[in-house]
PDB file of N, CA and C in Angstrom:
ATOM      1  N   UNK A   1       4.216 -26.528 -17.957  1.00  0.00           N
ATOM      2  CA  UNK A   1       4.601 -27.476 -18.966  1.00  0.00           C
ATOM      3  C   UNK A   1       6.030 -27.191 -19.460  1.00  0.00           C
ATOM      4  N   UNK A   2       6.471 -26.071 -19.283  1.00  0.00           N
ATOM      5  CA  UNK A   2       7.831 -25.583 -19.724  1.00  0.00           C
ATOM      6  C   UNK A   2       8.699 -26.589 -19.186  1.00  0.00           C
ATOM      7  N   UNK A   3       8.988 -26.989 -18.261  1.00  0.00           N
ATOM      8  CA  UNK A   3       9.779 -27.475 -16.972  1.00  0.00           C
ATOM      9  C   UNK A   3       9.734 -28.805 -17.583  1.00  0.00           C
ATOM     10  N   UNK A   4       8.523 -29.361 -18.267  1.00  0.00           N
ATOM     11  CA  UNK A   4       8.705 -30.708 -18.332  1.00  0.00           C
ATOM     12  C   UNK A   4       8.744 -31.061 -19.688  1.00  0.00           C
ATOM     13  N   UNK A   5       8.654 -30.207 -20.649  1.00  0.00           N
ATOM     14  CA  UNK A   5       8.533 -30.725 -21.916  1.00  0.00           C
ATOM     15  C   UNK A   5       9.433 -29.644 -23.299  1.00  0.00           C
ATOM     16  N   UNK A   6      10.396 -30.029 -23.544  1.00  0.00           N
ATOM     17  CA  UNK A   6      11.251 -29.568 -24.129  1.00  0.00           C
ATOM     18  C   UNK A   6      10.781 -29.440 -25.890  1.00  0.00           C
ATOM     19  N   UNK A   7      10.691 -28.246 -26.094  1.00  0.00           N
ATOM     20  CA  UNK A   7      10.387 -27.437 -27.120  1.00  0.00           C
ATOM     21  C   UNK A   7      11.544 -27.540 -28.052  1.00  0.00           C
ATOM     22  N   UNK A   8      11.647 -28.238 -29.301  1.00  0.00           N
ATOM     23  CA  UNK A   8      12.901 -28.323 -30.678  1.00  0.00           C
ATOM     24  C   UNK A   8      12.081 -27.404 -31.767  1.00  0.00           C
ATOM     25  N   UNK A   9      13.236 -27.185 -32.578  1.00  0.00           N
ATOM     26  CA  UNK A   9      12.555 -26.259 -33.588  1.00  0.00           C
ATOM     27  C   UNK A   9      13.146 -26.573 -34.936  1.00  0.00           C
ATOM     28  N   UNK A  10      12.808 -26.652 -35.366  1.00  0.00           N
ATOM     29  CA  UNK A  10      13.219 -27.637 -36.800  1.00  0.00           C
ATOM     30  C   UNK A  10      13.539 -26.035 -38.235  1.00  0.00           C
ATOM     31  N   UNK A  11      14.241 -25.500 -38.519  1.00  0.00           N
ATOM     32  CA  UNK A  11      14.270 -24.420 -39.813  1.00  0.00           C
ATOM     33  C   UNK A  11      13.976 -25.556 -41.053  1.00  0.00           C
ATOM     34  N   UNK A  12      12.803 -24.683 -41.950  1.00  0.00           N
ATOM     35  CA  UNK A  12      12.601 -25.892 -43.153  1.00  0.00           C
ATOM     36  C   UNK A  12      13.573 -25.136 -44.255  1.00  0.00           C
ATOM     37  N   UNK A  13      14.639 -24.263 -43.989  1.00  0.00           N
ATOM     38  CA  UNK A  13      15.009 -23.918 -44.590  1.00  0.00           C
ATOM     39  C   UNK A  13      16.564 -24.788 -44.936  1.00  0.00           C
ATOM     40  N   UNK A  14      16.581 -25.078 -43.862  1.00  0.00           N
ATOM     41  CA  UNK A  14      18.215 -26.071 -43.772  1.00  0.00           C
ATOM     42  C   UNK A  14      17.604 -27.770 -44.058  1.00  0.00           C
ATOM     43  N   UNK A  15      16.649 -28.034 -43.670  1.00  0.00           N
ATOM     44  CA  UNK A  15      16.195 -29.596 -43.371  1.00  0.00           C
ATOM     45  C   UNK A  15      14.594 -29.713 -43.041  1.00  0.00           C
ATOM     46  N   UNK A  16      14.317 -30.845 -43.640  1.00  0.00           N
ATOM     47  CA  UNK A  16      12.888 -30.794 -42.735  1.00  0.00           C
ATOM     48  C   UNK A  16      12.864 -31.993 -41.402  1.00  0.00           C
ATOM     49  N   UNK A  17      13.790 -32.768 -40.974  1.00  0.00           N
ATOM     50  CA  UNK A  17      13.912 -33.793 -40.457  1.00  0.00           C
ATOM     51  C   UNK A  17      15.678 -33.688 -39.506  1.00  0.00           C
ATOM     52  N   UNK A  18      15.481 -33.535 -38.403  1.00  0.00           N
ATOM     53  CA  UNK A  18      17.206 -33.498 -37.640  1.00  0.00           C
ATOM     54  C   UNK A  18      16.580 -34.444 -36.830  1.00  0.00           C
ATOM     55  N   UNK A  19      16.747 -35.802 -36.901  1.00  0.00           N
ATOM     56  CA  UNK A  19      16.973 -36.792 -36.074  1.00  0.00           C
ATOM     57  C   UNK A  19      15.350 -36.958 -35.411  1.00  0.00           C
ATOM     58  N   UNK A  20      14.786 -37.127 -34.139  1.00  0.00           N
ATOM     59  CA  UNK A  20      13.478 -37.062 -34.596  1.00  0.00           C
ATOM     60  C   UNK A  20      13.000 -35.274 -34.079  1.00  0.00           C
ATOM     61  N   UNK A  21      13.044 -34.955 -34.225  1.00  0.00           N
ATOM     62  CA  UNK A  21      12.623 -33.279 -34.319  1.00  0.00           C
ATOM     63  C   UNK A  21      12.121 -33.552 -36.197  1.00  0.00           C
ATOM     64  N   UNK A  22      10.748 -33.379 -36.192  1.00  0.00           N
ATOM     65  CA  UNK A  22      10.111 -33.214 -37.614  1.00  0.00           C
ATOM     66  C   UNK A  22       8.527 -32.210 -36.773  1.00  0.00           C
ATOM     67  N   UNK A  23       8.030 -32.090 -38.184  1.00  0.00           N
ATOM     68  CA  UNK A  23       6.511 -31.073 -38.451  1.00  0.00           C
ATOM     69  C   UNK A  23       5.665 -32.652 -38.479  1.00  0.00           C
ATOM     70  N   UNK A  24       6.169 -33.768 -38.903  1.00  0.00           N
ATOM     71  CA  UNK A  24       5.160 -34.821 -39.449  1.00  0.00           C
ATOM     72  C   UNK A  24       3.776 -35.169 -38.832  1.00  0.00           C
ATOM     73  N   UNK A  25       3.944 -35.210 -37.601  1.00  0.00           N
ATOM     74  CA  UNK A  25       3.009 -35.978 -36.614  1.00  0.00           C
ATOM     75  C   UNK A  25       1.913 -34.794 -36.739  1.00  0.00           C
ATOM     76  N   UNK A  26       1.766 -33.538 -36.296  1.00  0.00           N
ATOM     77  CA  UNK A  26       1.038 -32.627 -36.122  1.00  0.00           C
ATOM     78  C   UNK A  26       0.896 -32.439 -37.460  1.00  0.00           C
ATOM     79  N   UNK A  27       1.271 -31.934 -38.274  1.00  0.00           N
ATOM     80  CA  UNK A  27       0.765 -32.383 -40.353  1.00  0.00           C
ATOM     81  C   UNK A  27      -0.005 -33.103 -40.291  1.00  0.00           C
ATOM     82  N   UNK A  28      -0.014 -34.253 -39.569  1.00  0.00           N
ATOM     83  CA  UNK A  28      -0.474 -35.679 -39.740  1.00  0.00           C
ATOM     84  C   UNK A  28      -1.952 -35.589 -39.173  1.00  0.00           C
ATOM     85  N   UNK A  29      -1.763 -34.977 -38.179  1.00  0.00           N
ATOM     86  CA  UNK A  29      -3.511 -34.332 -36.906  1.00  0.00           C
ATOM     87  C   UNK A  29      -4.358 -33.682 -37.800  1.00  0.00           C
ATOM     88  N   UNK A  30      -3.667 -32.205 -38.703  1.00  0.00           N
ATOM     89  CA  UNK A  30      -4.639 -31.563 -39.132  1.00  0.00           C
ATOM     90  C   UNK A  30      -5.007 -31.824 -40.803  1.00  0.00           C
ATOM     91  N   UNK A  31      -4.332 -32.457 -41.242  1.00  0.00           N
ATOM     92  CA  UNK A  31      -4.524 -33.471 -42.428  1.00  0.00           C
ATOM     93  C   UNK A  31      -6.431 -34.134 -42.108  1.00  0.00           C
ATOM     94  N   UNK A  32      -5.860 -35.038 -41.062  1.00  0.00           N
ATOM     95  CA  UNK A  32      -7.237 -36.122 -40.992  1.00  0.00           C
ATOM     96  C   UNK A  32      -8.489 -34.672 -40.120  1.00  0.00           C
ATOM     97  N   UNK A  33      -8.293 -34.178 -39.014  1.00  0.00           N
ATOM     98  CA  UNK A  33      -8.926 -33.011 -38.669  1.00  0.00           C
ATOM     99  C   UNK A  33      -9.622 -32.612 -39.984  1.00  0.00           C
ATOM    100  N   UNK A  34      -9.160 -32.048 -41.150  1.00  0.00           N
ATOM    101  CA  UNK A  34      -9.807 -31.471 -41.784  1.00  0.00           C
ATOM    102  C   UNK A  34     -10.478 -32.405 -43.093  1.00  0.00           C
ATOM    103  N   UNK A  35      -9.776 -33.631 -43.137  1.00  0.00           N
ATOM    104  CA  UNK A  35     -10.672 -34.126 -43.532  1.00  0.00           C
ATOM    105  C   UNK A  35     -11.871 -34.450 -43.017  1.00  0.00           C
ATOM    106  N   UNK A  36     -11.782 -34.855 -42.206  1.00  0.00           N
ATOM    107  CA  UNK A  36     -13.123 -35.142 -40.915  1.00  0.00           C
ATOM    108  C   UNK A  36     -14.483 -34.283 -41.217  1.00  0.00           C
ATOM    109  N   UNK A  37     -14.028 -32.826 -41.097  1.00  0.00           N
ATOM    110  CA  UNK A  37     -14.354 -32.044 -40.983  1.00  0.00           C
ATOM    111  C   UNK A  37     -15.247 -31.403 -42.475  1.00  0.00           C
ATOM    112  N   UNK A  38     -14.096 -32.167 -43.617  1.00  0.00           N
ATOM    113  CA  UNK A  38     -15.285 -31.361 -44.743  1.00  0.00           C
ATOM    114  C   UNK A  38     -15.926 -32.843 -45.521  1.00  0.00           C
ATOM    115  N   UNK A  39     -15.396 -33.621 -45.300  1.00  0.00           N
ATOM    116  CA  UNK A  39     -15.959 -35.242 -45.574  1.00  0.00           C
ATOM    117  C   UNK A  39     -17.091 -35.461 -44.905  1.00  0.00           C
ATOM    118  N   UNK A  40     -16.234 -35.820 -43.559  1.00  0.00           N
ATOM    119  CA  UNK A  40     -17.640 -36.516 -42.430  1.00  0.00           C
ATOM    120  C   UNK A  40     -18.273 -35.891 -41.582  1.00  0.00           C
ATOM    121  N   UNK A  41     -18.176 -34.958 -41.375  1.00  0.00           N
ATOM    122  CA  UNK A  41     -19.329 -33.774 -40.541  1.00  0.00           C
ATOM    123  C   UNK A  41     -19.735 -33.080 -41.204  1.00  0.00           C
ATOM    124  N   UNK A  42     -18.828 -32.974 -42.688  1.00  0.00           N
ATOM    125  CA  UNK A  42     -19.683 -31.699 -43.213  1.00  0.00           C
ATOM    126  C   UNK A  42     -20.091 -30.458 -42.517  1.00  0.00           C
ATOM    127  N   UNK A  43     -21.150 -30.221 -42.228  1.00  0.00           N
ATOM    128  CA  UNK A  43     -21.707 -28.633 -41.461  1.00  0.00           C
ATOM    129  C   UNK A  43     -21.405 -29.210 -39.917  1.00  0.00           C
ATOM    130  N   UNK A  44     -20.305 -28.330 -39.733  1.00  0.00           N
ATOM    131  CA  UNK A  44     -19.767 -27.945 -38.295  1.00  0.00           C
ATOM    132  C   UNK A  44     -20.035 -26.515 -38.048  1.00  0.00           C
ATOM    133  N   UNK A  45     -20.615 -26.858 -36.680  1.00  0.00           N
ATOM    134  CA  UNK A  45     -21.205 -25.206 -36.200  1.00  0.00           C
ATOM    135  C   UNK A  45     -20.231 -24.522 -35.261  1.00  0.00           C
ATOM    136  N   UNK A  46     -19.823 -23.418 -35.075  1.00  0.00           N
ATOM    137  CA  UNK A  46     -18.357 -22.941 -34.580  1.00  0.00           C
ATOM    138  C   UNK A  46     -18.893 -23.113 -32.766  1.00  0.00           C
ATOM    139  N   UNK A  47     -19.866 -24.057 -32.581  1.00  0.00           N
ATOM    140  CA  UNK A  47     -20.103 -23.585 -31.004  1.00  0.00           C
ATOM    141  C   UNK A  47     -19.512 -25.238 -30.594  1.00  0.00           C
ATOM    142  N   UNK A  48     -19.460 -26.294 -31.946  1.00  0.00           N
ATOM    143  CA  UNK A  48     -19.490 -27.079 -31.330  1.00  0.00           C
ATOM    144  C   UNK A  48     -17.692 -27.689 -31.856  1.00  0.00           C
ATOM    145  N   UNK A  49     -17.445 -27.046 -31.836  1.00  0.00           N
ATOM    146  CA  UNK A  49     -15.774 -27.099 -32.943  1.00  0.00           C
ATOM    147  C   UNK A  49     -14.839 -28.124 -31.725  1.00  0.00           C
ATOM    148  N   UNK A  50     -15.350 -27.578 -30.607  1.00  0.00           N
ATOM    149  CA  UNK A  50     -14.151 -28.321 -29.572  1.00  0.00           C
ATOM    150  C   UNK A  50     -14.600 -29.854 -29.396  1.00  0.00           C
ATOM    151  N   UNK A  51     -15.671 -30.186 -29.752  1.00  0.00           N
ATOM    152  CA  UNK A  51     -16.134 -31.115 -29.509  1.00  0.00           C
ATOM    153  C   UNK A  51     -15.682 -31.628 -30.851  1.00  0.00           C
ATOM    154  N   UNK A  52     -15.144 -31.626 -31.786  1.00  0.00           N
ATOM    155  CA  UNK A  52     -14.792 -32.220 -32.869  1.00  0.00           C
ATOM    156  C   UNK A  52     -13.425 -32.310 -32.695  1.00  0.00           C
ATOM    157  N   UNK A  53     -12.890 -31.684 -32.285  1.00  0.00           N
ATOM    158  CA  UNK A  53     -11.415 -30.613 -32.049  1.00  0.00           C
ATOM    159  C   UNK A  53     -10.989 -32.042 -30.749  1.00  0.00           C
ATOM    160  N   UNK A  54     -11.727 -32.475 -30.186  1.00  0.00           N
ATOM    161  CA  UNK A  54     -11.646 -33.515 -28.926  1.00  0.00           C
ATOM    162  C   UNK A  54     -11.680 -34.836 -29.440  1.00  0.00           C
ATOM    163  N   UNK A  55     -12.289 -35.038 -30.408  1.00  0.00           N
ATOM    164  CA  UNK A  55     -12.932 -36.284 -30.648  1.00  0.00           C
ATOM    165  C   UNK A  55     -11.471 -36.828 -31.911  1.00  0.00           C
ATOM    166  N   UNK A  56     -11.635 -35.988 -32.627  1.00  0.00           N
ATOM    167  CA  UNK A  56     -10.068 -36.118 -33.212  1.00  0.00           C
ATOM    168  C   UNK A  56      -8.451 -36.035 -32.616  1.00  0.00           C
ATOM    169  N   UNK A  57      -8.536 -35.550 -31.320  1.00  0.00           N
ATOM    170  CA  UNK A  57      -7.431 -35.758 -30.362  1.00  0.00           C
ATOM    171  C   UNK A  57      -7.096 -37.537 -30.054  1.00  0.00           C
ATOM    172  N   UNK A  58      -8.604 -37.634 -29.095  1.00  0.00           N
ATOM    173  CA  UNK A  58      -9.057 -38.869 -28.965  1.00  0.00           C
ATOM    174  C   UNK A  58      -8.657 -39.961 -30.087  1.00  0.00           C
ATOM    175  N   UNK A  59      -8.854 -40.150 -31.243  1.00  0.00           N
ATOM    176  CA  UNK A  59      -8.432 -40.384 -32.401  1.00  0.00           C
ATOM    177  C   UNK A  59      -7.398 -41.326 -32.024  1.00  0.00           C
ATOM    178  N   UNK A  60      -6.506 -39.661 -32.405  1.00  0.00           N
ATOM    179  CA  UNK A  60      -4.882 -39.848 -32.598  1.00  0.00           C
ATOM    180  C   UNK A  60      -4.408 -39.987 -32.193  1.00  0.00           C
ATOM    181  N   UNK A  61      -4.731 -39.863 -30.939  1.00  0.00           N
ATOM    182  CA  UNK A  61      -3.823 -40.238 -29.410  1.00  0.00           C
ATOM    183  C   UNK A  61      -3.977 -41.951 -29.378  1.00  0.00           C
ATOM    184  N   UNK A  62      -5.175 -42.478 -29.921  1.00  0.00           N
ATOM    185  CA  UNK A  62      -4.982 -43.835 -29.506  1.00  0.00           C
ATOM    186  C   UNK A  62      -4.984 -44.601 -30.731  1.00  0.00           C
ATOM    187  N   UNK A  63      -4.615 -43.876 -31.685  1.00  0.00           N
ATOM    188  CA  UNK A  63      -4.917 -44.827 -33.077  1.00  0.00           C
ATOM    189  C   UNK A  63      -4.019 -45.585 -33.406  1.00  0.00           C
ATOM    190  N   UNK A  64      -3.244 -46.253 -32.362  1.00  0.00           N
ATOM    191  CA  UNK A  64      -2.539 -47.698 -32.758  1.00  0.00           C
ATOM    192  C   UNK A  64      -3.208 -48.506 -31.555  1.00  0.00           C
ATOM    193  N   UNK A  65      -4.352 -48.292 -31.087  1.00  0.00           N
ATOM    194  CA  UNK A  65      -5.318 -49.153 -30.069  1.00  0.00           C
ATOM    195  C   UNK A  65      -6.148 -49.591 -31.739  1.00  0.00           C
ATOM    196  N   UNK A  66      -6.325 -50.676 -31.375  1.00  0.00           N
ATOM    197  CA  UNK A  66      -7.620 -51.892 -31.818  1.00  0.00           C
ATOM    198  C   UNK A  66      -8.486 -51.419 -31.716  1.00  0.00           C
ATOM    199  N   UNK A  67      -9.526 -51.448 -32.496  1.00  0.00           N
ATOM    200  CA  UNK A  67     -11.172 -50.573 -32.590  1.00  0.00           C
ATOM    201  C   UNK A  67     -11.876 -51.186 -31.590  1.00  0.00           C
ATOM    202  N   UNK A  68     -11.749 -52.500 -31.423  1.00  0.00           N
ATOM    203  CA  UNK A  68     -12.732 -52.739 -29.722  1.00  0.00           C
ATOM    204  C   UNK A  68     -11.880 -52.800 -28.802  1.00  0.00           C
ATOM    205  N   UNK A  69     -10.609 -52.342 -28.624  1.00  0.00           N
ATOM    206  CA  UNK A  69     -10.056 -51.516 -27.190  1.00  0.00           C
ATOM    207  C   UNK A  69     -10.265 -50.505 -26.924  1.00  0.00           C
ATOM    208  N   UNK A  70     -10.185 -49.212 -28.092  1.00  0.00           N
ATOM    209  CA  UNK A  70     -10.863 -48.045 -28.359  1.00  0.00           C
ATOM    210  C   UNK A  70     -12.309 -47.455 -28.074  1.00  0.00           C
ATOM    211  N   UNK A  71     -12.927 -48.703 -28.533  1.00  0.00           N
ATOM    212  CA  UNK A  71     -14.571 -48.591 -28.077  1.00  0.00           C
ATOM    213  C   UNK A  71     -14.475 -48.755 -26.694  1.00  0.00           C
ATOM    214  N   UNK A  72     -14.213 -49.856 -26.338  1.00  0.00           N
ATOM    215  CA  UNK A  72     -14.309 -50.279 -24.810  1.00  0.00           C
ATOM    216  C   UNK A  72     -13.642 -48.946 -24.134  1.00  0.00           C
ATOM    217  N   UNK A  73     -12.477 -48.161 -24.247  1.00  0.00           N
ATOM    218  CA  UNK A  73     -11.976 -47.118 -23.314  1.00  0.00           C
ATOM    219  C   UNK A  73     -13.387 -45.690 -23.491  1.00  0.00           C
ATOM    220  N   UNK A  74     -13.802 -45.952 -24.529  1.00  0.00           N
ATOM    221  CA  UNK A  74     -14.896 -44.889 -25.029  1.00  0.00           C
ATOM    222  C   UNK A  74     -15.766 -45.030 -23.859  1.00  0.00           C
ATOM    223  N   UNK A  75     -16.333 -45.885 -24.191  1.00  0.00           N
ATOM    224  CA  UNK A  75     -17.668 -46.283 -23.072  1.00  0.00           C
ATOM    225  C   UNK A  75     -17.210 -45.904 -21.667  1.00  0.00           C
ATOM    226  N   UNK A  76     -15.996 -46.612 -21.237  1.00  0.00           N
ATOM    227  CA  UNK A  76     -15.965 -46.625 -20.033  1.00  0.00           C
ATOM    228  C   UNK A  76     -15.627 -45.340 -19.074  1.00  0.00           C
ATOM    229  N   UNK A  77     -15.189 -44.272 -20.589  1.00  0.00           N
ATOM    230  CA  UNK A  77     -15.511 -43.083 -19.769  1.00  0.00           C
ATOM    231  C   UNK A  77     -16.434 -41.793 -19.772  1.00  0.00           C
ATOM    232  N   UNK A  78     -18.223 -43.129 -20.052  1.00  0.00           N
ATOM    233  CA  UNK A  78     -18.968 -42.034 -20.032  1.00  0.00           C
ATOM    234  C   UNK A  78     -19.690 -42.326 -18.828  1.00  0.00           C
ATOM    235  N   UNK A  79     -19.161 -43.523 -18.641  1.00  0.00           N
ATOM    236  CA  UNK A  79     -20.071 -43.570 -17.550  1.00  0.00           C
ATOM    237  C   UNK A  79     -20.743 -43.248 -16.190  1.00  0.00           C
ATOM    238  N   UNK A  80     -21.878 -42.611 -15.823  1.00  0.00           N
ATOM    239  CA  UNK A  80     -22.446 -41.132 -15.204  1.00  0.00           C
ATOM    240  C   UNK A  80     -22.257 -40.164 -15.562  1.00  0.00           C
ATOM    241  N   UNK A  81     -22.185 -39.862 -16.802  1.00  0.00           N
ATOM    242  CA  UNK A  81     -22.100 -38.741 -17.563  1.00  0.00           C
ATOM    243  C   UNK A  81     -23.363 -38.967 -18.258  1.00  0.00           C
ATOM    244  N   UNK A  82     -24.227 -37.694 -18.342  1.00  0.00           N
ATOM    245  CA  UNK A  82     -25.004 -37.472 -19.177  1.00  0.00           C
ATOM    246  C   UNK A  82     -25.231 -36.071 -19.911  1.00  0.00           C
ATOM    247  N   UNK A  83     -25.485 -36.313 -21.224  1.00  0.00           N
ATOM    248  CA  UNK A  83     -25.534 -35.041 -22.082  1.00  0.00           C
ATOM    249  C   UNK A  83     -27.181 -34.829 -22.716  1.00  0.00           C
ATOM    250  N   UNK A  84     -27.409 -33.698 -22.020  1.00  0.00           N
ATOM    251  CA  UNK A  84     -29.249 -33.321 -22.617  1.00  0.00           C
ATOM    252  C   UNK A  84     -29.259 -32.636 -24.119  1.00  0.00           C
ATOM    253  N   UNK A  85     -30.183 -32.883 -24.848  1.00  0.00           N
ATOM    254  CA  UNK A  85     -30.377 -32.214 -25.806  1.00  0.00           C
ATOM    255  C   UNK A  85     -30.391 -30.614 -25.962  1.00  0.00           C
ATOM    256  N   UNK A  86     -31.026 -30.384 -24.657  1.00  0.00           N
ATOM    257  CA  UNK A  86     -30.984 -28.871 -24.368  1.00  0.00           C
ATOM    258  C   UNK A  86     -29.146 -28.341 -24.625  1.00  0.00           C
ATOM    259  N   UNK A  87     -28.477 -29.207 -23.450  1.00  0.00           N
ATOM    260  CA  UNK A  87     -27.144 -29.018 -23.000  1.00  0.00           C
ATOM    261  C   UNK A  87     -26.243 -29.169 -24.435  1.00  0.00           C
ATOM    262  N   UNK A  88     -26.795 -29.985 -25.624  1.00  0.00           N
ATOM    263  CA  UNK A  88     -26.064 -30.220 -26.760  1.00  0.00           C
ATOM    264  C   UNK A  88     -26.138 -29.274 -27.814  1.00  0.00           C
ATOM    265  N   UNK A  89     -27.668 -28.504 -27.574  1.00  0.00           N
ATOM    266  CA  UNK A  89     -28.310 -27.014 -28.732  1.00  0.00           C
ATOM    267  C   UNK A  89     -27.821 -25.663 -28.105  1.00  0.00           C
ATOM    268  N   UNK A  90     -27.153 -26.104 -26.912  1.00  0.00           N
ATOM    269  CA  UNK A  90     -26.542 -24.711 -25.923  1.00  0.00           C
ATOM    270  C   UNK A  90     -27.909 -23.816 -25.391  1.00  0.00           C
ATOM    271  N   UNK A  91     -29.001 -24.668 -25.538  1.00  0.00           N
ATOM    272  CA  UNK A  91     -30.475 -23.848 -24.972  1.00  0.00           C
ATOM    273  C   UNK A  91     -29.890 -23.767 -23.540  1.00  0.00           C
ATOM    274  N   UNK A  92     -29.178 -25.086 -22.694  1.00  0.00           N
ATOM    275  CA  UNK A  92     -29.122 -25.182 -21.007  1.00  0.00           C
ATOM    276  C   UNK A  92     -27.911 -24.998 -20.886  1.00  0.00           C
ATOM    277  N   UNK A  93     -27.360 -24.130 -19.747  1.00  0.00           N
ATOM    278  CA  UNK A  93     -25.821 -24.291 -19.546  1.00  0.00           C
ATOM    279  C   UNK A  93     -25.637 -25.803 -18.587  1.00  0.00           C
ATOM    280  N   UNK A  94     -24.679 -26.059 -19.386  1.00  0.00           N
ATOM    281  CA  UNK A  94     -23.562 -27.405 -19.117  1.00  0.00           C
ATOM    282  C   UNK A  94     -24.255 -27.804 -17.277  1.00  0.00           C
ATOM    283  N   UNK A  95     -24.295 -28.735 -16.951  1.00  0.00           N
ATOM    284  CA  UNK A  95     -24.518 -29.127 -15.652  1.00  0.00           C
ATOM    285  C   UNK A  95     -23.397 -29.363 -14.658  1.00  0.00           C
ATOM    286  N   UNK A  96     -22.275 -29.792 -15.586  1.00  0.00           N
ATOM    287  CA  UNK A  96     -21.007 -30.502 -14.952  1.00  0.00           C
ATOM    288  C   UNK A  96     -21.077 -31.860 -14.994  1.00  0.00           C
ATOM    289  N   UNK A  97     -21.942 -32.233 -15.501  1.00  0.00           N
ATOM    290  CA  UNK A  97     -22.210 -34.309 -15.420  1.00  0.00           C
ATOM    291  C   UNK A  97     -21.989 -34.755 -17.080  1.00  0.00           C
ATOM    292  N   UNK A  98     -21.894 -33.539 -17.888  1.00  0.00           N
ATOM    293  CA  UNK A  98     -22.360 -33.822 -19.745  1.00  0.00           C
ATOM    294  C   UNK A  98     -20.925 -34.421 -19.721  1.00  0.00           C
ATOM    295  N   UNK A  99     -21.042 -34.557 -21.234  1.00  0.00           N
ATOM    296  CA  UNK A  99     -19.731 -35.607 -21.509  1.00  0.00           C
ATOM    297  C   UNK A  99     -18.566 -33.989 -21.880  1.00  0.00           C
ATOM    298  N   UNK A 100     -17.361 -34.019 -22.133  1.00  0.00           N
ATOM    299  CA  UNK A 100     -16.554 -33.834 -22.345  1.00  0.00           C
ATOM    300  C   UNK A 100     -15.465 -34.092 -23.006  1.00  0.00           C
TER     301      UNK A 100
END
């Protein structure tokens, strides 16, 4: 990723903003992340954190998509994927088919 994606570094000591080099966007992730988190999940169990940790990526990555374009990309990539109850309580290890 080095090679392709150029790393800026912003001092909040001189500025918080040099042109677009800012903290905002990622502020912006763990802002709603943690609201999520003590609002609307309430009791999060540390086994299942990535799966919240995903679902809020998901989010933000598309949250200037329309809620039924959003839905519709949802669905369409579960499809042949299945997740067991076992596979969701961590009783069964993962199959390779669960959702992700």
């Amino acid at each position: 990723m080095d090679r392709e994606y150029v790393h800026n570094v912003i001092d909040h000591a001189e500025a918080y903003v040099n042109e677009k080099i800012h903290t905002n966007g990622i502020e912006n992730f763990w802002s709603l992340l943690k609201r999520g988190l003590k609002g609307t999940y309430v009791s999060v169990e540390p086994f299942h954190l990535f799966c919240y940790l995903d679902e809020q990526a998901f989010r933000y990555n598309n949250r200037k998509t329309g809620d039924g374009k959003r839905f519709e990309r949802t669905l369409s990539q579960t499809t042949g994927k299945r997740l067991t109850y076992k596979e969701l309580t961590g009783k069964a290890e993962p199959t390779g088919a669960s959702l992700s």
